[in-house]
C-alpha atoms as a PDB file:
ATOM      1  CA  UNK A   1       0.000   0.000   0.000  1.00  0.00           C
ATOM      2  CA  UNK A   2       1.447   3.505  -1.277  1.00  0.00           C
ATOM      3  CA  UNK A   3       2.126   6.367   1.828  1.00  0.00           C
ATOM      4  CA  UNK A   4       0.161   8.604   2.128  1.00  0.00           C
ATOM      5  CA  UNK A   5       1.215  12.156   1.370  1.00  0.00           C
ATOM      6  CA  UNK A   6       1.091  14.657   4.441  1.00  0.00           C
ATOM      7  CA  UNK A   7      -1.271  17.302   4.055  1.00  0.00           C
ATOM      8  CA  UNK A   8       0.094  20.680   3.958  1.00  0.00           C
ATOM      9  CA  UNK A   9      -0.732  21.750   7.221  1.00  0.00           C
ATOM     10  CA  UNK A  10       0.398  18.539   8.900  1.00  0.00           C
ATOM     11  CA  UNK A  11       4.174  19.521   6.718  1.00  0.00           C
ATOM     12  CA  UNK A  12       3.703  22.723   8.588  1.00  0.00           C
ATOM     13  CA  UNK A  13       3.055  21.358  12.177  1.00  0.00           C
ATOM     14  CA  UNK A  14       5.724  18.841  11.659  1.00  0.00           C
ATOM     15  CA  UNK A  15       8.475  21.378  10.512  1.00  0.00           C
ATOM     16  CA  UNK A  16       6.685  23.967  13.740  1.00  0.00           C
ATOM     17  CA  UNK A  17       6.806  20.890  16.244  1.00  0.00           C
ATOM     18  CA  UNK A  18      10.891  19.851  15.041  1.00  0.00           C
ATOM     19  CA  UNK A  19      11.518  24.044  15.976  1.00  0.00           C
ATOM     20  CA  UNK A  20      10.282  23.531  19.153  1.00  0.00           C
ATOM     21  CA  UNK A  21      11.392  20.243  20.432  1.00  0.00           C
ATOM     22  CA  UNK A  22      15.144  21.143  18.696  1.00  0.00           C
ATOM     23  CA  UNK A  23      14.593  24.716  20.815  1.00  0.00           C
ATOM     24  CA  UNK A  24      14.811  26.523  17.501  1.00  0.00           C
ATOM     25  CA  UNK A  25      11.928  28.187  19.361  1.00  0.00           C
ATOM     26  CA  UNK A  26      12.040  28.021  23.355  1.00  0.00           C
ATOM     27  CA  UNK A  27       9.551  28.262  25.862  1.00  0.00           C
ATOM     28  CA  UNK A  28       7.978  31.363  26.347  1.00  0.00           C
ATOM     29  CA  UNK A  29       9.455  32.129  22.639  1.00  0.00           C
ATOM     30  CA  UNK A  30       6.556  33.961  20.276  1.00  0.00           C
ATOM     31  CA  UNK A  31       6.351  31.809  16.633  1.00  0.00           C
ATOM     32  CA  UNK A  32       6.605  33.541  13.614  1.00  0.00           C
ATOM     33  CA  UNK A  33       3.420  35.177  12.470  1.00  0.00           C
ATOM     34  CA  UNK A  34       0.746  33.846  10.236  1.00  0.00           C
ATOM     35  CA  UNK A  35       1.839  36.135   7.386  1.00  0.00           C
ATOM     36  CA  UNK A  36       5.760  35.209   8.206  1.00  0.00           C
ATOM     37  CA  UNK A  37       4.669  31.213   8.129  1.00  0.00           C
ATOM     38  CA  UNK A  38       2.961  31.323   5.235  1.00  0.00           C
ATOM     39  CA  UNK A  39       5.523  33.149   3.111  1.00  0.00           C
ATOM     40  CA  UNK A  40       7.892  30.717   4.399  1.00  0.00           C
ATOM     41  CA  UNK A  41       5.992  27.284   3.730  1.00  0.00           C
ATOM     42  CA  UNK A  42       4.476  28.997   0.231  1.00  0.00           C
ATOM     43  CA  UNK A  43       0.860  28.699   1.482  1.00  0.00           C
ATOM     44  CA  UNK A  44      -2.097  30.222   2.588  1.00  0.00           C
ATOM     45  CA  UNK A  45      -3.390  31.274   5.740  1.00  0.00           C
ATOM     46  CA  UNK A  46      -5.757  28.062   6.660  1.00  0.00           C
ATOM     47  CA  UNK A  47      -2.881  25.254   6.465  1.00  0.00           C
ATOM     48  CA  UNK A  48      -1.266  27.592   8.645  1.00  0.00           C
ATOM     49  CA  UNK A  49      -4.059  28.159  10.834  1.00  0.00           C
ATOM     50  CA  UNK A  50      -5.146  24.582  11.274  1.00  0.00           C
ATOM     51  CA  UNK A  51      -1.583  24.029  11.911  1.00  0.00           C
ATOM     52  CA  UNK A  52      -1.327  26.323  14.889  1.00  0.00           C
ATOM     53  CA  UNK A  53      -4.655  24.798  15.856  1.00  0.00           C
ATOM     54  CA  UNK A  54      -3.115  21.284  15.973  1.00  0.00           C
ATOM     55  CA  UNK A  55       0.226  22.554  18.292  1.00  0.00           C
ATOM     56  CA  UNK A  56      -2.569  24.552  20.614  1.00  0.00           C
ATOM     57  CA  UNK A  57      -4.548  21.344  20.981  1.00  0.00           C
ATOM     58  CA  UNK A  58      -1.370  19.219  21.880  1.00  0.00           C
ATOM     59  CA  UNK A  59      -0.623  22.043  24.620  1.00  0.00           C
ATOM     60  CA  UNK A  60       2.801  23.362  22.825  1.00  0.00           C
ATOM     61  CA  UNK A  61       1.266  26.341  22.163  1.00  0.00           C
ATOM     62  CA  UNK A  62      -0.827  29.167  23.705  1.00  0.00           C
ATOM     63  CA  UNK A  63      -3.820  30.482  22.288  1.00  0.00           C
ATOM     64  CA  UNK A  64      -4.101  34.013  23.462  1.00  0.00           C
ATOM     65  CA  UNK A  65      -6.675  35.852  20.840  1.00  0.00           C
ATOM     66  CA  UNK A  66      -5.683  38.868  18.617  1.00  0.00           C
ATOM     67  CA  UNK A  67      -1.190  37.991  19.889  1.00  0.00           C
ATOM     68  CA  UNK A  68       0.962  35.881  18.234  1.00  0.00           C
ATOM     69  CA  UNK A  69       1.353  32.179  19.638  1.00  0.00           C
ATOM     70  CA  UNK A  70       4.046  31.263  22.601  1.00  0.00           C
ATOM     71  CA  UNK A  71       5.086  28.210  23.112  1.00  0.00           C
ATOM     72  CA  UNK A  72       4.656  26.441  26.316  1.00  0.00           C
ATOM     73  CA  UNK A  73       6.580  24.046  26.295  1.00  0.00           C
ATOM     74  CA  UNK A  74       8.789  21.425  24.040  1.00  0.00           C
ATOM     75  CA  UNK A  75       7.139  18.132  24.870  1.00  0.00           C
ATOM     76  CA  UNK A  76       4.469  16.948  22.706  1.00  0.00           C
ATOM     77  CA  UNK A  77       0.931  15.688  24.473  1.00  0.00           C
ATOM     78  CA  UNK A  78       1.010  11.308  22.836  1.00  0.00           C
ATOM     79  CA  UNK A  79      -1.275   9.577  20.539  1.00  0.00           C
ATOM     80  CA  UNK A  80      -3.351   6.986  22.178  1.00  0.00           C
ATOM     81  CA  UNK A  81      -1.331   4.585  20.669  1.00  0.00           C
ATOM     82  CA  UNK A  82       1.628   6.035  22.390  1.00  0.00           C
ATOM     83  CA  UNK A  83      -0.019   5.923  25.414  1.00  0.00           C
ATOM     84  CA  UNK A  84      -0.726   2.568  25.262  1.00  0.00           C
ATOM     85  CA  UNK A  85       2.277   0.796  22.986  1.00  0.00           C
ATOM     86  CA  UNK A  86       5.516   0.845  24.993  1.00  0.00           C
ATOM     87  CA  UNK A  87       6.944  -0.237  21.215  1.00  0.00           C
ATOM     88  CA  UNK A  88       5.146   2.582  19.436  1.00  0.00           C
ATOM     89  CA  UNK A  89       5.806   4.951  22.352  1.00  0.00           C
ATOM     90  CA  UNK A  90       9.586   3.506  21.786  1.00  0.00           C
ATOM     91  CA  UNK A  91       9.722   4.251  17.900  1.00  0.00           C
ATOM     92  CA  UNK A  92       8.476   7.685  18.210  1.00  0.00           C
ATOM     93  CA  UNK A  93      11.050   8.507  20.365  1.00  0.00           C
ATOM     94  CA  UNK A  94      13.640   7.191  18.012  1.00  0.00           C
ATOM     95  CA  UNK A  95      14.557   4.343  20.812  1.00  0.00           C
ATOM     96  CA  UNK A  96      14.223   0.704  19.235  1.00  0.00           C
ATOM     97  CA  UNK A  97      11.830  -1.461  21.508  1.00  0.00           C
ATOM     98  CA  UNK A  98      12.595  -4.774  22.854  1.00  0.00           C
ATOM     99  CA  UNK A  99      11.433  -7.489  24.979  1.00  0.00           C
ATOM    100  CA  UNK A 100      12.257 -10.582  26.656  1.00  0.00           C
ATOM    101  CA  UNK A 101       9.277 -12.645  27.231  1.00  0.00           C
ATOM    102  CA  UNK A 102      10.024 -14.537  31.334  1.00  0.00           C
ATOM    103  CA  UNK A 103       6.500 -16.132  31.273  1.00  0.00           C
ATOM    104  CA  UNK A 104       3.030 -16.145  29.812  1.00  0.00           C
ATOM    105  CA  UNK A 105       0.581 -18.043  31.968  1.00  0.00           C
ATOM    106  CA  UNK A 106      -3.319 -19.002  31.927  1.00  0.00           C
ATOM    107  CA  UNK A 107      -4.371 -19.043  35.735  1.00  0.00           C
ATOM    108  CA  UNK A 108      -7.321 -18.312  37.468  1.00  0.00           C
ATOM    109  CA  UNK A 109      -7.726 -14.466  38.122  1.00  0.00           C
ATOM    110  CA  UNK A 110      -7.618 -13.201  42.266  1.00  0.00           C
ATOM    111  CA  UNK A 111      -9.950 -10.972  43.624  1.00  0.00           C
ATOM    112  CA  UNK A 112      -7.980  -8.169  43.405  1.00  0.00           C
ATOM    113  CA  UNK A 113      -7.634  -8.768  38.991  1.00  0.00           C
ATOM    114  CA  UNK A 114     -10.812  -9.760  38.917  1.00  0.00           C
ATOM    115  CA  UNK A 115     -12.681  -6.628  40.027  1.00  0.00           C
ATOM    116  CA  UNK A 116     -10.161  -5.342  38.015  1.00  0.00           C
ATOM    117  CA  UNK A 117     -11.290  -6.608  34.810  1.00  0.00           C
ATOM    118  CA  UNK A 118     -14.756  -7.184  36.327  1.00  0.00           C
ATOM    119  CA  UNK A 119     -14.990 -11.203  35.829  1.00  0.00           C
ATOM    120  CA  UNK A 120     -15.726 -13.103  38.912  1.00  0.00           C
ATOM    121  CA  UNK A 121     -12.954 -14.589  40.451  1.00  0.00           C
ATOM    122  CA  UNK A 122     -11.796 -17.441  39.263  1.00  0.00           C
ATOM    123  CA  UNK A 123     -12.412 -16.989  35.600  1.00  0.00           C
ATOM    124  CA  UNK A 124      -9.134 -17.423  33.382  1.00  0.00           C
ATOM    125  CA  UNK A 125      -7.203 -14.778  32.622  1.00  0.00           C
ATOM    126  CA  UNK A 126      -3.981 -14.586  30.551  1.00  0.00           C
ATOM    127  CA  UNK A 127      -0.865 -12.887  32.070  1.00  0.00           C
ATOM    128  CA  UNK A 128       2.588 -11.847  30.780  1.00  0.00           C
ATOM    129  CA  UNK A 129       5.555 -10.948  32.383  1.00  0.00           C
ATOM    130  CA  UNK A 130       8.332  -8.892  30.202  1.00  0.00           C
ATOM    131  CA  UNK A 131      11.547  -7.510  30.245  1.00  0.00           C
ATOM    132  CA  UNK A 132      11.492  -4.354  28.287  1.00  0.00           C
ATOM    133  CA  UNK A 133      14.296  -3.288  26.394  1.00  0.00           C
ATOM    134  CA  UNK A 134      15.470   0.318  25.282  1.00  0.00           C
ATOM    135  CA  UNK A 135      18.190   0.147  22.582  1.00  0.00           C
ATOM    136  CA  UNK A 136      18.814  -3.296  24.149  1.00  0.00           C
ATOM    137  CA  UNK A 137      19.055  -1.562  27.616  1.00  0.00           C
ATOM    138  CA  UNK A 138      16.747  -2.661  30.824  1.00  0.00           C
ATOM    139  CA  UNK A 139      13.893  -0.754  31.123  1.00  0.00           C
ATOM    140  CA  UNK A 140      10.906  -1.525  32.493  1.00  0.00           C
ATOM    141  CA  UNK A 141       9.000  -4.823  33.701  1.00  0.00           C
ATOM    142  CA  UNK A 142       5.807  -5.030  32.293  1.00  0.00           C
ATOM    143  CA  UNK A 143       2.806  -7.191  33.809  1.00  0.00           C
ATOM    144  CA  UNK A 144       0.262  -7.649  31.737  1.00  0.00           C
ATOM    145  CA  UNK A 145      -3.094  -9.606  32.367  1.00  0.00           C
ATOM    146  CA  UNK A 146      -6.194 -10.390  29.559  1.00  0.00           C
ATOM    147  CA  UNK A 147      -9.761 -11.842  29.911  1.00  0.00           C
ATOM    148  CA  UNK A 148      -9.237 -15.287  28.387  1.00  0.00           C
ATOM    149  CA  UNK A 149     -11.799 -13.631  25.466  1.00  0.00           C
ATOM    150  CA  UNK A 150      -8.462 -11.352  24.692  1.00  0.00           C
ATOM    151  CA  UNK A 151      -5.852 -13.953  26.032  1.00  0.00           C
ATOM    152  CA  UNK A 152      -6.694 -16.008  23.978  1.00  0.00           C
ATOM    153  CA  UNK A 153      -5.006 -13.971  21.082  1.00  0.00           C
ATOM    154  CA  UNK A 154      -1.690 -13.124  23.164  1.00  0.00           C
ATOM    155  CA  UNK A 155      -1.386 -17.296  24.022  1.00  0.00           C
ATOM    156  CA  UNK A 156      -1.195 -17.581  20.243  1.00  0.00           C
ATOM    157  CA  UNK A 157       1.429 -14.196  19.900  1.00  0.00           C
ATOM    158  CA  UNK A 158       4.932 -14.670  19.906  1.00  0.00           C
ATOM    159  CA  UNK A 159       5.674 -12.131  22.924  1.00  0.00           C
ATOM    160  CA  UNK A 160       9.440 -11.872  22.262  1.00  0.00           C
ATOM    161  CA  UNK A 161       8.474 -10.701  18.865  1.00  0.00           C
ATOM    162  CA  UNK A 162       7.050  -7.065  19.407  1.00  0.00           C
ATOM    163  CA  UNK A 163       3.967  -5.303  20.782  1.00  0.00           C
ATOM    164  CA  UNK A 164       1.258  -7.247  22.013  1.00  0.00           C
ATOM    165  CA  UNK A 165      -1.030  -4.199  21.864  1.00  0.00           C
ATOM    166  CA  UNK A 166      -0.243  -4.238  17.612  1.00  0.00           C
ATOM    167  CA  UNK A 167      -1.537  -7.703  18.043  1.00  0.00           C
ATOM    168  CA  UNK A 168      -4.471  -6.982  19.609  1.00  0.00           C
ATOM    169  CA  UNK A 169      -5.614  -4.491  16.846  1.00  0.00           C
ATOM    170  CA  UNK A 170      -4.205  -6.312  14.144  1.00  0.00           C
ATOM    171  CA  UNK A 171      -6.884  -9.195  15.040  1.00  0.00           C
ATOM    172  CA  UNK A 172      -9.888  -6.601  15.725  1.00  0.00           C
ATOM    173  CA  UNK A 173      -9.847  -5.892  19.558  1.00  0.00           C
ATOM    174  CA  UNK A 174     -11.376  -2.265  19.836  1.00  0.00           C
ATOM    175  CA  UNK A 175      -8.996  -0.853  22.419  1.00  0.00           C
ATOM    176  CA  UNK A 176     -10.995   2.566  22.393  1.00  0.00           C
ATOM    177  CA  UNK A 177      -9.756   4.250  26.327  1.00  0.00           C
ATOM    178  CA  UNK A 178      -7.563   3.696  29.028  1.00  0.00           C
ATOM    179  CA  UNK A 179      -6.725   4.809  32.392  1.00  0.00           C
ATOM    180  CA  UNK A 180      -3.340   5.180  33.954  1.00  0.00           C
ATOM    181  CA  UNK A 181      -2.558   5.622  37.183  1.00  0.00           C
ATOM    182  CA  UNK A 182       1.087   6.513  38.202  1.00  0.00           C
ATOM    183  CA  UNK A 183       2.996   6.311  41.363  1.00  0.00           C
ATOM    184  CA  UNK A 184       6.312   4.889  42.798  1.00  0.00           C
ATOM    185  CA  UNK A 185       7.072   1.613  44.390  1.00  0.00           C
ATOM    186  CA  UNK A 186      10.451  -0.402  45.675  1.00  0.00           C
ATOM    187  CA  UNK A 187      11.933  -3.287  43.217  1.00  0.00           C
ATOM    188  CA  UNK A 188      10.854  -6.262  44.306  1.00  0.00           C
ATOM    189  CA  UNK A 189      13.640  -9.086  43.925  1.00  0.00           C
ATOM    190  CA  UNK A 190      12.752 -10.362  40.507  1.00  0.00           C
ATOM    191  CA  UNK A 191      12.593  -7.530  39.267  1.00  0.00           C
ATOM    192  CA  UNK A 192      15.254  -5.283  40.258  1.00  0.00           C
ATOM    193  CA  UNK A 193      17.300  -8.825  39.019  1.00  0.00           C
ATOM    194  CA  UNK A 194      16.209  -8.420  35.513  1.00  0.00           C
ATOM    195  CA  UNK A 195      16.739  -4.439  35.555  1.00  0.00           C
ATOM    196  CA  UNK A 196      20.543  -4.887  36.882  1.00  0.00           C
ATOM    197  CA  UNK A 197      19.304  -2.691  40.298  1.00  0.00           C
ATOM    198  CA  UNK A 198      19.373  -3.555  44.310  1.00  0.00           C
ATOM    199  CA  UNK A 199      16.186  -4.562  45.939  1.00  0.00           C
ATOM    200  CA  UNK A 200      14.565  -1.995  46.876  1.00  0.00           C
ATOM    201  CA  UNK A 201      14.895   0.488  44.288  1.00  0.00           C
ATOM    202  CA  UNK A 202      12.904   3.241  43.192  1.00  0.00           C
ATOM    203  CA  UNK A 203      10.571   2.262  40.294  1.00  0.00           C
ATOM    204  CA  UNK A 204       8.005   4.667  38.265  1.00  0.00           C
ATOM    205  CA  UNK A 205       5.568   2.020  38.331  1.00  0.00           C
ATOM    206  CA  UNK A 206       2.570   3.340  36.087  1.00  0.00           C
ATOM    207  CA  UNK A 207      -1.027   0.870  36.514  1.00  0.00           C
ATOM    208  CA  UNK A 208      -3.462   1.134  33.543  1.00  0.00           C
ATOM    209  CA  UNK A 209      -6.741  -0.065  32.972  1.00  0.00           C
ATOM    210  CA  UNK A 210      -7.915  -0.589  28.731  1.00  0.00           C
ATOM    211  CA  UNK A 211     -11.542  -0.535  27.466  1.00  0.00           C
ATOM    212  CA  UNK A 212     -13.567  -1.284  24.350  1.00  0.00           C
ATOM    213  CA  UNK A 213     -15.924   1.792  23.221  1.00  0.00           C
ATOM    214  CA  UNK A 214     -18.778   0.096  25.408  1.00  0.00           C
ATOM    215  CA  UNK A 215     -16.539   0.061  28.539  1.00  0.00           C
ATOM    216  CA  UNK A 216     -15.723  -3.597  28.687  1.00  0.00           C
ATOM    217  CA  UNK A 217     -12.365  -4.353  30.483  1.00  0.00           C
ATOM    218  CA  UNK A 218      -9.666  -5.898  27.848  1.00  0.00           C
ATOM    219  CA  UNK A 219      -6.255  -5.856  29.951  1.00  0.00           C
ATOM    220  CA  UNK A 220      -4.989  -4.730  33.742  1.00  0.00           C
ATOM    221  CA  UNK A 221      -1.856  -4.171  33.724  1.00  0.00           C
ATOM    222  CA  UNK A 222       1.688  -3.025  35.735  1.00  0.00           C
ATOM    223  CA  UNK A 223       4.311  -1.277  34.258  1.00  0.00           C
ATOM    224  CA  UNK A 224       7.892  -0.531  36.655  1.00  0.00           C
ATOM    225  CA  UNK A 225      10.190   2.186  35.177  1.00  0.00           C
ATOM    226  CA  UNK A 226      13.385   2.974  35.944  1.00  0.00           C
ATOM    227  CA  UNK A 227      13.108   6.278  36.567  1.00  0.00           C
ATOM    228  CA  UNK A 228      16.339   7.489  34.994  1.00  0.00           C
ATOM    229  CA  UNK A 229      14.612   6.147  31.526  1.00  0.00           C
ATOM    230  CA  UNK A 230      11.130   7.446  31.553  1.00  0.00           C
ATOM    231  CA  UNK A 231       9.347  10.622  33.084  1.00  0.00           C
ATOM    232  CA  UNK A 232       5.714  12.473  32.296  1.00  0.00           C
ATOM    233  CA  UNK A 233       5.221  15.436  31.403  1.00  0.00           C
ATOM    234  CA  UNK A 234       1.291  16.826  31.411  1.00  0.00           C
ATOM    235  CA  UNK A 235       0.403  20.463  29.381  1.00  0.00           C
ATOM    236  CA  UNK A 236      -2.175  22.325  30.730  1.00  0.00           C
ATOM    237  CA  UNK A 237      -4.236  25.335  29.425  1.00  0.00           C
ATOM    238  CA  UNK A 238      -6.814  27.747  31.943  1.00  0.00           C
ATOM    239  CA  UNK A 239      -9.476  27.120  28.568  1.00  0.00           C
ATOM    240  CA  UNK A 240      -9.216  23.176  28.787  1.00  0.00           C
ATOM    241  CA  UNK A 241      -9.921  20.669  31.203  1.00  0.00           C
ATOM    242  CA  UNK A 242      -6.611  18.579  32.648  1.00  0.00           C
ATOM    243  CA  UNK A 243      -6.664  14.973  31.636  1.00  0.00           C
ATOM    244  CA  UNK A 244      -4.798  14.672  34.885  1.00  0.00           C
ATOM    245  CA  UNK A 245      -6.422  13.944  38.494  1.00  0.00           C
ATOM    246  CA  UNK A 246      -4.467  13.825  41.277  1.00  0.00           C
ATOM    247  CA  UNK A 247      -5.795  11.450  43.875  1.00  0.00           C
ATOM    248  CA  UNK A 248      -4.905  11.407  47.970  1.00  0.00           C
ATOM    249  CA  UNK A 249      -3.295   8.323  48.805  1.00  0.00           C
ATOM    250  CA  UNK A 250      -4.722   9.106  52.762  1.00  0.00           C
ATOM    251  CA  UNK A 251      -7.444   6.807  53.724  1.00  0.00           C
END
């Protein structure tokens, strides 16, 4: 199947984000005005227009009326499939993904996974336990658990071979929403092993929760960071609401 050719005003927010993230423009920097932007990418105003529209809605840009745009910062808000695709989250970081499958077992889900995934306990579920790899580095340790109606597609999945989430859509799972929780926790033995770190360490463990469009559970899962290879960064505007809620962890 031929590429598709980029529309002009995704060329223009593609050459805008580069500036930014390579600091060509910094923080609190103003970008060149519509009438400078479109002289310099030969074009009219409304590529240019929708492009600054696309940098304001992934909160690198302001979007004061009637002033030019400043940008607020040089990290980009993800895709979903960023979000959810350590590989794809990997690759568009220019970092090549990897994996080293320890286990994949079918067991009977606890009460704890099944509420979960809201099965009774008891019911199957399909779990995985990774090694994840930066540019063949230790990264992360990634649990991740399946209704047996999903599992059944990652039992059959070569899970050294790439992204289990690709999988998923490649055989028609709608993986519509997620949730991610984020906090830190101490290595536990295995896994500060595989990650080359004492017991005990300090992990970036981040829990998430996936969903079909009707809200049906399709995976629970745990994923441990080092922290010196992952971080988050969250863009907020006073117009929009924050994707982010911050939750007391007192009783």
């Amino acid at each position: 199947m031929p590429a598709t050719t980029p529309q002009h005003h995704e060329t223009i927010a593609n050459a805008l984000r580069k500036s930014i993230r390579d600091r060509e423009f910094k923080t609190g920097d103003s970008i060149p005005s519509e009438a400078e932007l479109c002289r310099r990418f030969n074009t009219s105003r409304g590529p240019v227009r929708q492009a600054i529209a696309t940098l304001r809605a992934e909160g690198l840009l302001s979007s004061s009326r009637g002033r030019r745009s400043v940008v607020l910062d040089n990290v980009p808000t993800q895709s979903f499939d960023g979000v959810i695709s350590f590989s794809q989250w990997c690759k568009n970081s220019g970092i090549e993904p990897g994996q080293i499958t320890q286990r994949v077992t079918r067991q009977p889900a606890d009460a704890k996974l099944a509420a979960s995934l809201e099965i009774a306990p008891g019911d199957p579920v399909v779990s995985v336990y990774r090694l994840r790899l930066m540019d063949n580095e230790p990264a992360m340790i990634e649990r991740l658990n399946y209704p047996l109606q999903f599992g059944k597609i990652v039992l059959a999945f070569d899970t050294d071979s790439g992204s289990i989430y690709q999988e998923l859509i490649d055989q028609g799972v709608d993986i519509n929403n997620a949730t991610r929780t984020i906090d830190a926790i101490a290595a536990v033995a295995e896994d500060a092993k595989l990650l080359g770190v004492p017991e005990g360490s300090p992990l970036l463990r981040v829990r998430r929760r996936a969903f079909t469009v009707d809200g049906t559970p399709i995976e629970s899962s745990e994923d441990c960071y080092l922290p010196a290879k992952a971080s988050f960064t969250l863009n907020t505007a006073r117009e929009q609401p924050s994707p982010l809620t911050m939750v007391s962890a007192i009783a």
